[in-house]
Protein backbone atom coordinates (compact mmCIF):
# COMPACT_ATOMS: atom_id res chain seq x y z
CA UNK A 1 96.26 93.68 99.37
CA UNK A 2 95.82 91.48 102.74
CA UNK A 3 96.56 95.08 104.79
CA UNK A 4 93.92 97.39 102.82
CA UNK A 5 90.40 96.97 105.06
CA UNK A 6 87.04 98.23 103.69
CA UNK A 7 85.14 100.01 107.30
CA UNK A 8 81.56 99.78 107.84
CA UNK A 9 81.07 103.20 106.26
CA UNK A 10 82.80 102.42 102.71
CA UNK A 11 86.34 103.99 103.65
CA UNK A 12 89.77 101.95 103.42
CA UNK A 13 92.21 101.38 105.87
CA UNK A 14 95.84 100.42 105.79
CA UNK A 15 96.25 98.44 108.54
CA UNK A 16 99.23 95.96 110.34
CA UNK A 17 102.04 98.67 109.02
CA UNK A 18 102.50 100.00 112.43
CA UNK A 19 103.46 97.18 114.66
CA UNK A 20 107.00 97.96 113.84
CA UNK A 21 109.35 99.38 116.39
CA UNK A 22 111.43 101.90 115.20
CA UNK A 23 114.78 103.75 116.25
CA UNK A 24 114.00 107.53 114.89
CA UNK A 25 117.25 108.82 114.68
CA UNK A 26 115.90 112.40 113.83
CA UNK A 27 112.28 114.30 112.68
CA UNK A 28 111.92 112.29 109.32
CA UNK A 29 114.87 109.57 109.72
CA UNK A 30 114.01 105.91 111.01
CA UNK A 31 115.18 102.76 111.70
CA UNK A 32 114.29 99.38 112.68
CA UNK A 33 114.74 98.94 116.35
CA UNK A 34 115.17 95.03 115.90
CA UNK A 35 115.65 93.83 112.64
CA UNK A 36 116.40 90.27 113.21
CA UNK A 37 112.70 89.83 114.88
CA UNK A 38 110.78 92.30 112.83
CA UNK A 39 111.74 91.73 108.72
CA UNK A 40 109.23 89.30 107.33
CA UNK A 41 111.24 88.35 103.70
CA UNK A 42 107.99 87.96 102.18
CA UNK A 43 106.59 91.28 102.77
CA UNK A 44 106.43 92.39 99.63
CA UNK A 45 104.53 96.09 100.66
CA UNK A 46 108.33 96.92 102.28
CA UNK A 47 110.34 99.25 100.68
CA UNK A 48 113.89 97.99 99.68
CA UNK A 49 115.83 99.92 102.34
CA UNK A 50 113.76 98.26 105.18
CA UNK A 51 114.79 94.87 104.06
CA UNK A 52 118.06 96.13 103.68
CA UNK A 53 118.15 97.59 107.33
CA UNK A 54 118.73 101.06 106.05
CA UNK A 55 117.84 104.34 107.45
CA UNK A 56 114.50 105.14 105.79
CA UNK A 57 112.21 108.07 105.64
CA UNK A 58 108.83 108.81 104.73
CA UNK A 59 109.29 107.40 101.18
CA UNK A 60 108.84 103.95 102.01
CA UNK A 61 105.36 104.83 102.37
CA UNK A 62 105.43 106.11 98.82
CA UNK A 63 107.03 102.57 97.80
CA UNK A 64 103.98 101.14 99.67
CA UNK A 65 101.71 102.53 98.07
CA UNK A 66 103.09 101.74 94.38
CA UNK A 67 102.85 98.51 94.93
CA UNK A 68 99.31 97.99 95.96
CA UNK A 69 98.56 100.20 92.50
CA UNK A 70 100.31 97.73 91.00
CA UNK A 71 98.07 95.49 92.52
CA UNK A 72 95.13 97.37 92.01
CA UNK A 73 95.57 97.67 88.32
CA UNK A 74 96.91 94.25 87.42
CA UNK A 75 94.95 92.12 90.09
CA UNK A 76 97.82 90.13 91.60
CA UNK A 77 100.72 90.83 93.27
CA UNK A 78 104.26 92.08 91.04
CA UNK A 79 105.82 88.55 89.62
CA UNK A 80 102.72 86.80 90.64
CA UNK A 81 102.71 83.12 90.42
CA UNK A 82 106.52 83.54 91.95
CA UNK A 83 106.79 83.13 95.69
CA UNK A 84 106.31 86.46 97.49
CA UNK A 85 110.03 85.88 98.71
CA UNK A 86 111.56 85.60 95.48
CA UNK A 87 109.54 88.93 94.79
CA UNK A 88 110.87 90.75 97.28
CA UNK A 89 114.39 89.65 96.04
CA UNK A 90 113.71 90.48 92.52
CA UNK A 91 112.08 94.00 93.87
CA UNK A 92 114.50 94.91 96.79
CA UNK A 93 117.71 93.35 95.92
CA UNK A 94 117.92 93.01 91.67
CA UNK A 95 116.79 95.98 91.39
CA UNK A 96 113.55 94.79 88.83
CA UNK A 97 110.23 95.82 88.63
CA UNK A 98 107.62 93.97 86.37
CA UNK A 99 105.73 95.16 84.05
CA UNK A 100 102.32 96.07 83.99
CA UNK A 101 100.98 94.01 81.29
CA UNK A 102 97.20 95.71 81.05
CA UNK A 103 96.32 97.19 77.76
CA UNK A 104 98.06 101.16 77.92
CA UNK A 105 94.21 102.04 76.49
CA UNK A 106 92.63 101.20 80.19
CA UNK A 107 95.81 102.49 81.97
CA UNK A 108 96.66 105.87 81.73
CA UNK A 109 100.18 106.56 81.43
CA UNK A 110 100.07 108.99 83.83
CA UNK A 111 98.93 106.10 86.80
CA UNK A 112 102.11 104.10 84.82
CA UNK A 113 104.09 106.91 85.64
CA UNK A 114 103.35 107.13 89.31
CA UNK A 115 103.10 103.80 89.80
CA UNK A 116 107.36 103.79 88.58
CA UNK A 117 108.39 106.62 91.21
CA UNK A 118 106.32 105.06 93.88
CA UNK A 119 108.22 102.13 93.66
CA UNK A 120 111.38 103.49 92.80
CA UNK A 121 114.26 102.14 94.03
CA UNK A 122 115.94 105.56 95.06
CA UNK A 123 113.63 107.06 97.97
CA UNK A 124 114.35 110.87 96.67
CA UNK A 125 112.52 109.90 93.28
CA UNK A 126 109.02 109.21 95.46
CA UNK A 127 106.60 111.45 95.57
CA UNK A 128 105.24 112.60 98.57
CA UNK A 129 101.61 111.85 99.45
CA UNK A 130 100.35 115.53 98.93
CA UNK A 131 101.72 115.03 95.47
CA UNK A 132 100.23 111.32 95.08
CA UNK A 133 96.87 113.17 95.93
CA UNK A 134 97.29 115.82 93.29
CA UNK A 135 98.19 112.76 90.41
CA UNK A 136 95.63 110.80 91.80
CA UNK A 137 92.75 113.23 91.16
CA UNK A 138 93.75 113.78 87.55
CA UNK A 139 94.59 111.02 86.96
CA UNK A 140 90.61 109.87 87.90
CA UNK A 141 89.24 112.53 86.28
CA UNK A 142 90.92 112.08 83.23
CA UNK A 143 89.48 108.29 83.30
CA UNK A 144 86.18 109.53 84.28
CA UNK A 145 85.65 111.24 81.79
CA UNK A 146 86.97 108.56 79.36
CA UNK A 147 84.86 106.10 80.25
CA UNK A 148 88.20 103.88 81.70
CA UNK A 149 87.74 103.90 85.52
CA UNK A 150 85.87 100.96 86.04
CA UNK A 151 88.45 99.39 83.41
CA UNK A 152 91.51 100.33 85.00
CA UNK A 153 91.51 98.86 88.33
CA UNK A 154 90.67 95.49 89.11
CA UNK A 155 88.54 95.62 92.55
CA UNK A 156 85.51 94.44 93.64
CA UNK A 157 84.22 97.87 94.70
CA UNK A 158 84.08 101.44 92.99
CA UNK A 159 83.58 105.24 93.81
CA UNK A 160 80.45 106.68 93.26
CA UNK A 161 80.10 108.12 89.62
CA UNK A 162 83.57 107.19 89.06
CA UNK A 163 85.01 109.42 91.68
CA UNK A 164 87.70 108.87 94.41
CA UNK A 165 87.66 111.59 96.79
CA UNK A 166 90.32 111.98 98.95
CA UNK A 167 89.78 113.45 102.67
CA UNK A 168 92.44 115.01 104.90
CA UNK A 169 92.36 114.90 108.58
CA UNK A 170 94.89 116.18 111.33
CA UNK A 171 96.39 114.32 112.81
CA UNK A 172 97.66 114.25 116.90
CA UNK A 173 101.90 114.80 116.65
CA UNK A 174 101.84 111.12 119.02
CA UNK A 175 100.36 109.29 116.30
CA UNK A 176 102.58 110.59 113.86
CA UNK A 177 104.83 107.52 111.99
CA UNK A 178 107.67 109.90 111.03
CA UNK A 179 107.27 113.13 113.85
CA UNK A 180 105.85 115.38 110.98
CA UNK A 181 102.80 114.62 108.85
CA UNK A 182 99.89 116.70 109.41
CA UNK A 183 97.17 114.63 108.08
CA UNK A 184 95.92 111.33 107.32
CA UNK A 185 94.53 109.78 103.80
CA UNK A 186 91.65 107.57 103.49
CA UNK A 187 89.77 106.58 100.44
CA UNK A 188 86.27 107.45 100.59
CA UNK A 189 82.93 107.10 98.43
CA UNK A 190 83.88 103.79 97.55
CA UNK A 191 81.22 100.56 97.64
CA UNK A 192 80.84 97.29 97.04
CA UNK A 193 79.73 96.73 93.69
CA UNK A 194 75.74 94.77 92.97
């Protein structure tokens, strides 16, 4: 994913996600302030009621983050050779979702399962990050100890002994996207591989 960044000290960053002005129209409710000048059709990280100029909530982060699983675990982009605007049509618009055509032995179905209400087309279905986190460490210890983390994702780095740890930080209320998230995720423990 072109917006995940790898910091000196082995931690990832989503970055470029909040150059977006946006109308909040109440504590968790958003919109885009200009849609014309801000929707990039080929943005294929945006959830489908952003490209549909939709109220949205915290849930397109959700849809976000599904998709750069997706990526994570399959090594390309969802309908990869297709044009990333085609993709986002398929995605936002039809309604489709590809499928994840790794062997189900190196991808847990759980990760298949969270991956599929990440990206889901109906924001209530998301999870919320808290719960992502929860799945998420499961999800690597069940791989951990079955030998399949270093099989299930396709990056050029891993976490130390096979483990993603998750940190939460607070957060100040004025950096807050949506007005009421009290901490902030990063990936640590991960390194480039020798």
């Amino acid at each position: 994913a072109r917006n995940v960044l790898l910091d000196n000290g082995g931690k990832l960053k989503i970055a470029g996600f909040g150059l977006l002005r946006l109308s909040k129209l109440s504590a968790d409710k958003a919109k885009l302030a200009r849609p014309d000048d801000q929707l990039d059709p080929s943005n294929i990280y945006m959830a489908p009621e952003i490209h549909k100029d939709m109220i949205f909530d915290r849930g397109v982060d959700a849809y976000s983050f599904g998709v750069m699983l997706y990526e994570m675990i399959e090594g390309g982009v969802p309908f990869h050779p297709k044009p990333a605007e085609e993709a986002v049509k398929l995605m936002c618009f039809e309604q489709k979702r590809p499928p994840l055509k790794i062997k189900s032995k190196s991808c847990p179905w759980e990760l298949r399962e969270l991956i599929g209400e990440c990206w889901d087309q109906e924001p209530l279905i998301r999870p919320t990050f808290s719960e992502i986190i929860v799945r998420l460490e499961r999800i690597v210890a069940s791989c951990t100890k079955q030998g399949w983390w270093k099989d299930t994702f396709k990056l050029p780095w891993y976490g130390n002994e096979g483990k993603l740890e998750f940190i939460r930080k607070k957060q100040k209320p004025d950096k807050d996207f949506m007005g009421g998230s009290d901490f902030d995720i990063e990936f640590s423990n991960l390194h480039l591989r020798d």
